[in-house]
N, C-alpha and C. Protein backbone atom coordinates (compact mmCIF):
# COMPACT_ATOMS: atom_id res chain seq x y z
N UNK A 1 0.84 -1.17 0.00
CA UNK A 1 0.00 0.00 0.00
C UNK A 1 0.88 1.23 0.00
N UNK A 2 0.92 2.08 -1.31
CA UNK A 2 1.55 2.82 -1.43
C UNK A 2 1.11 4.16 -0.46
N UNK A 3 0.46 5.06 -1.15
CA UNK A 3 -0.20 6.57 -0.76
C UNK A 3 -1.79 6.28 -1.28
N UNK A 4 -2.25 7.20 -0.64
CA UNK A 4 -3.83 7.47 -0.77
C UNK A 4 -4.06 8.05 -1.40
N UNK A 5 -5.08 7.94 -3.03
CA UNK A 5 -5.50 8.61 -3.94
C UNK A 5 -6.57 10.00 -3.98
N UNK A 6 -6.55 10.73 -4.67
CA UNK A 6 -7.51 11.65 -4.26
C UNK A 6 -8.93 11.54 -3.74
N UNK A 7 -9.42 10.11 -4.53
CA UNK A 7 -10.84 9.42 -4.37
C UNK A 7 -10.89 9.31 -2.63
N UNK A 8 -9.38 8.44 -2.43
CA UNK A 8 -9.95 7.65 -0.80
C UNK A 8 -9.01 9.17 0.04
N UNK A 9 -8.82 9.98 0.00
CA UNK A 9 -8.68 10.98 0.33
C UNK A 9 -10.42 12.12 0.61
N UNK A 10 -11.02 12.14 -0.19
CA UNK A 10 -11.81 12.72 -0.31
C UNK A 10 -13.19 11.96 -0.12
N UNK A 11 -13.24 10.54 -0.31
CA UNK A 11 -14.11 9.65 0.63
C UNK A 11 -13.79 9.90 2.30
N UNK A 12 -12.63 9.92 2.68
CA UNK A 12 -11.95 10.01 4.45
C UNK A 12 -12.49 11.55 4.60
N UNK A 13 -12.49 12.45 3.96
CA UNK A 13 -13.09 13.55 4.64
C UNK A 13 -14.22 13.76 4.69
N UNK A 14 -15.05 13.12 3.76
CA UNK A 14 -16.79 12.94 4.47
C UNK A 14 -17.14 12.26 5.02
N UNK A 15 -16.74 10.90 5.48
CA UNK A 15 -16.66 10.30 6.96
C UNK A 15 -16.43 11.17 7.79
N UNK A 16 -15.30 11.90 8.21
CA UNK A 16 -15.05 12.70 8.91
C UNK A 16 -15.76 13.55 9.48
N UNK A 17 -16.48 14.09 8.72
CA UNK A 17 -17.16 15.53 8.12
C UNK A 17 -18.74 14.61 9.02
N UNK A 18 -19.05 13.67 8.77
CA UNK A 18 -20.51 13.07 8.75
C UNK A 18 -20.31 12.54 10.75
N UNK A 19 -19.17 11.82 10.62
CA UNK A 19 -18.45 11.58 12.06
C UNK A 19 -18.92 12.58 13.19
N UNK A 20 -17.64 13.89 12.78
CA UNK A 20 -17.90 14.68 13.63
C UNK A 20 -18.77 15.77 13.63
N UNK A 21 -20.07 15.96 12.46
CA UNK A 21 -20.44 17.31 12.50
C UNK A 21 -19.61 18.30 11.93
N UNK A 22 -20.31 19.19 11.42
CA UNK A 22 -20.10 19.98 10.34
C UNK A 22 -19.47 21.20 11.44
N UNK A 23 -19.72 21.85 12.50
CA UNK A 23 -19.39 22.81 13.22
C UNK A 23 -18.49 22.49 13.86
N UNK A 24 -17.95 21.10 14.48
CA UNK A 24 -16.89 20.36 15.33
C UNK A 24 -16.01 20.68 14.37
N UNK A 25 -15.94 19.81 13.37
CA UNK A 25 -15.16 19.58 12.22
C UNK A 25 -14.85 21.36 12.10
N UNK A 26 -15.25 22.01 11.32
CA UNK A 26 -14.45 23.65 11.16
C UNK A 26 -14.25 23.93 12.86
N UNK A 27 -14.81 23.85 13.93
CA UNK A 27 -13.71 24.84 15.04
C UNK A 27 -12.37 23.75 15.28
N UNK A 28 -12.21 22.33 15.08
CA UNK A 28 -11.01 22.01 14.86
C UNK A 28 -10.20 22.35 13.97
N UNK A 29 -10.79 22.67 12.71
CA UNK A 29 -9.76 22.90 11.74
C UNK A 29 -9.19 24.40 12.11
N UNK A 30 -9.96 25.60 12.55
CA UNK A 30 -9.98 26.41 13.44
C UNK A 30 -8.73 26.71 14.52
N UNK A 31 -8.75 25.40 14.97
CA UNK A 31 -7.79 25.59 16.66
C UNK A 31 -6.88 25.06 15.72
N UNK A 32 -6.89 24.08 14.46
CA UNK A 32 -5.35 23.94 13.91
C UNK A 32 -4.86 24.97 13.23
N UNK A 33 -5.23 25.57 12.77
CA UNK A 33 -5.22 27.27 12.12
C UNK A 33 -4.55 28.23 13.22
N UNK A 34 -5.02 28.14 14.32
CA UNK A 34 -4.30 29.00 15.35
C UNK A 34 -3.33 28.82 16.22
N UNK A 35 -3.04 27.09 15.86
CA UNK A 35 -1.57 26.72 16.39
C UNK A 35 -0.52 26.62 15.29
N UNK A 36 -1.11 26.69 14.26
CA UNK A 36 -0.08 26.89 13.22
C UNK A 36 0.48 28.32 13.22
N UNK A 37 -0.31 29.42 13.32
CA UNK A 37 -0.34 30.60 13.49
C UNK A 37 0.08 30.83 14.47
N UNK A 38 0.30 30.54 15.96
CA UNK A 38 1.24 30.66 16.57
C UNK A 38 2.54 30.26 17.02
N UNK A 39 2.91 29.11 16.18
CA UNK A 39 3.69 28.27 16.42
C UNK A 39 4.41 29.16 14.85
N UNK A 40 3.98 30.07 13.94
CA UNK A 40 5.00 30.53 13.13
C UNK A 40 5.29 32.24 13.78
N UNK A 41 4.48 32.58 14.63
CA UNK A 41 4.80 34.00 15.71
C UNK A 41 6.12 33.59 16.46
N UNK A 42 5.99 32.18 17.05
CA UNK A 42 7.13 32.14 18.10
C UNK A 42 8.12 31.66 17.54
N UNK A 43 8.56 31.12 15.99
CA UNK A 43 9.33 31.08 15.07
C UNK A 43 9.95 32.91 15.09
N UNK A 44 9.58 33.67 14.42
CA UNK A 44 9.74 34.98 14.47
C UNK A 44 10.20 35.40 15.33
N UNK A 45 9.79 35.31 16.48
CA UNK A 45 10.04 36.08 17.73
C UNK A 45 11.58 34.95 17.75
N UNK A 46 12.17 33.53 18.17
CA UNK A 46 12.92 33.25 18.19
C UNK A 46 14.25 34.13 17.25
N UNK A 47 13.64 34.45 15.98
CA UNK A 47 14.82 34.83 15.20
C UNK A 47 15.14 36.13 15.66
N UNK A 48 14.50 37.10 16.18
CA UNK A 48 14.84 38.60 16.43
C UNK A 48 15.64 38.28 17.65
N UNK A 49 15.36 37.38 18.63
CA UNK A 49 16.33 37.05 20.03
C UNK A 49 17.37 36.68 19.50
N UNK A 50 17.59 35.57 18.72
CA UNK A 50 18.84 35.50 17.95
C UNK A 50 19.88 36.47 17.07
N UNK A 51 20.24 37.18 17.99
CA UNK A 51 21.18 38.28 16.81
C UNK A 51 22.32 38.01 16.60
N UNK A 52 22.53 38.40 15.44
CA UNK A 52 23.94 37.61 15.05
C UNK A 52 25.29 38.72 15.88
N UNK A 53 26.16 37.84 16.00
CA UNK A 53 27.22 38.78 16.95
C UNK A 53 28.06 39.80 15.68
N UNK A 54 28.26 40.88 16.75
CA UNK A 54 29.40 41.90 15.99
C UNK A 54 30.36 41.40 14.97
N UNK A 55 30.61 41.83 13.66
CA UNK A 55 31.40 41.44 12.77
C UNK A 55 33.03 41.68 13.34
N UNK A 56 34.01 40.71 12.93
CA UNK A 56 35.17 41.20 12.91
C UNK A 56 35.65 42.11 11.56
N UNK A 57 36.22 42.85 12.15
CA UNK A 57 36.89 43.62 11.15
C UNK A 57 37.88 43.22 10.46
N UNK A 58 37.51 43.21 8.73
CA UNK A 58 38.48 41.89 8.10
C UNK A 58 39.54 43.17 8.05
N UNK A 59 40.80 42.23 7.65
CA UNK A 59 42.14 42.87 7.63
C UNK A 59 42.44 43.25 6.16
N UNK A 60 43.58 43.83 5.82
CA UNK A 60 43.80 44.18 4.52
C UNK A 60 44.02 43.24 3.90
N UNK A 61 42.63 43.29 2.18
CA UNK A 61 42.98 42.34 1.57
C UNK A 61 44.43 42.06 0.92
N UNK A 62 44.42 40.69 0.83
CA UNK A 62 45.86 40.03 0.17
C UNK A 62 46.25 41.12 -1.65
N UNK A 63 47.68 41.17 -1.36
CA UNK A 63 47.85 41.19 -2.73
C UNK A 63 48.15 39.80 -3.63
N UNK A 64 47.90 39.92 -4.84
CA UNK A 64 48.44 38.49 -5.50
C UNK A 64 50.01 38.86 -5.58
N UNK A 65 50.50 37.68 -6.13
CA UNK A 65 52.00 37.48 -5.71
C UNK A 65 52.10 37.80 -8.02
N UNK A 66 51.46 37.20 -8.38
CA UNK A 66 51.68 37.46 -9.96
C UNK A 66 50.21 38.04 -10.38
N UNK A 67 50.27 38.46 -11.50
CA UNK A 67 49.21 39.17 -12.70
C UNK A 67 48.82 38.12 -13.11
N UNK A 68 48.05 38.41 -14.33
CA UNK A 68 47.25 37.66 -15.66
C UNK A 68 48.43 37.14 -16.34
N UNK A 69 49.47 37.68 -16.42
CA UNK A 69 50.49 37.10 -17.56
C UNK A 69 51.41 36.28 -17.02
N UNK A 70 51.49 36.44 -15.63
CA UNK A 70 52.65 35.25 -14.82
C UNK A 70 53.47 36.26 -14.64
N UNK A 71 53.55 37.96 -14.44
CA UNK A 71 54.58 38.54 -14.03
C UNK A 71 54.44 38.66 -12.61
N UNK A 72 55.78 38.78 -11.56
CA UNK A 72 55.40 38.92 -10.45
C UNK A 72 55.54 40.09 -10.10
N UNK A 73 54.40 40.45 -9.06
CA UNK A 73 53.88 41.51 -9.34
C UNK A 73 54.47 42.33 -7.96
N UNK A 74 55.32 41.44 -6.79
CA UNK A 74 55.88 41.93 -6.00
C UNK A 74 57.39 41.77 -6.05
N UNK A 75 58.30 43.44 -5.18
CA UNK A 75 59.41 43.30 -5.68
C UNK A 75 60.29 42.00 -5.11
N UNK A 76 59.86 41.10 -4.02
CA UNK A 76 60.55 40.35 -3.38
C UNK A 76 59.94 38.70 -2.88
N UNK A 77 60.49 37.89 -3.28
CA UNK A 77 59.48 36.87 -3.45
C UNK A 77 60.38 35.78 -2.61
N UNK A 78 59.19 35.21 -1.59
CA UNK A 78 60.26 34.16 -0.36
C UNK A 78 60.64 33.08 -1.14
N UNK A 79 61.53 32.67 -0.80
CA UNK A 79 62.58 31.50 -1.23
C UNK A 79 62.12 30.30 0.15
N UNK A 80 61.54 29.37 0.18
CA UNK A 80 61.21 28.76 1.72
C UNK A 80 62.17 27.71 1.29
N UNK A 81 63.49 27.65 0.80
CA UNK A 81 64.29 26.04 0.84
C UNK A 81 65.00 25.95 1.70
């Protein structure tokens, strides 16, 4: 049994519907509406408490050591042997 087709999808909600009454049935769907709705407020509110910390101050960018053509582009270049 894979997934449920639109048919037995839409047969299960008029059981439902016949089950619980037509007014039960919407103030539940209702109270799920307003926990979704608050459960995406206290999402929100989490992110504004979350502040991101002070940036460091980046340092001076790098120069490259050569150009486009392979010239080097500084007058002194380390030897590490």
């Amino acid at each position: 049994m894979g997934s449920f087709s639109p048919i037995h999808l839409l047969v299960l909600a008029v059981v439902a519907i016949l089950l619980l009454g037509g007014g039960r049935f919407s103030s539940l769907m209702g109270d799920v509406a307003k926990g979704v709705k608050n459960f995406k407020k206290g999402m929100a509110e989490q992110d504004e408490d979350d502040k991101p910390a002070k940036r460091i101050e980046s340092q001076k960018q790098a120069e490259p050591a050569f150009d486009r053509d392979g010239n080097a582009t500084r007058d002194t270049l380390r030897d590490d042997r």
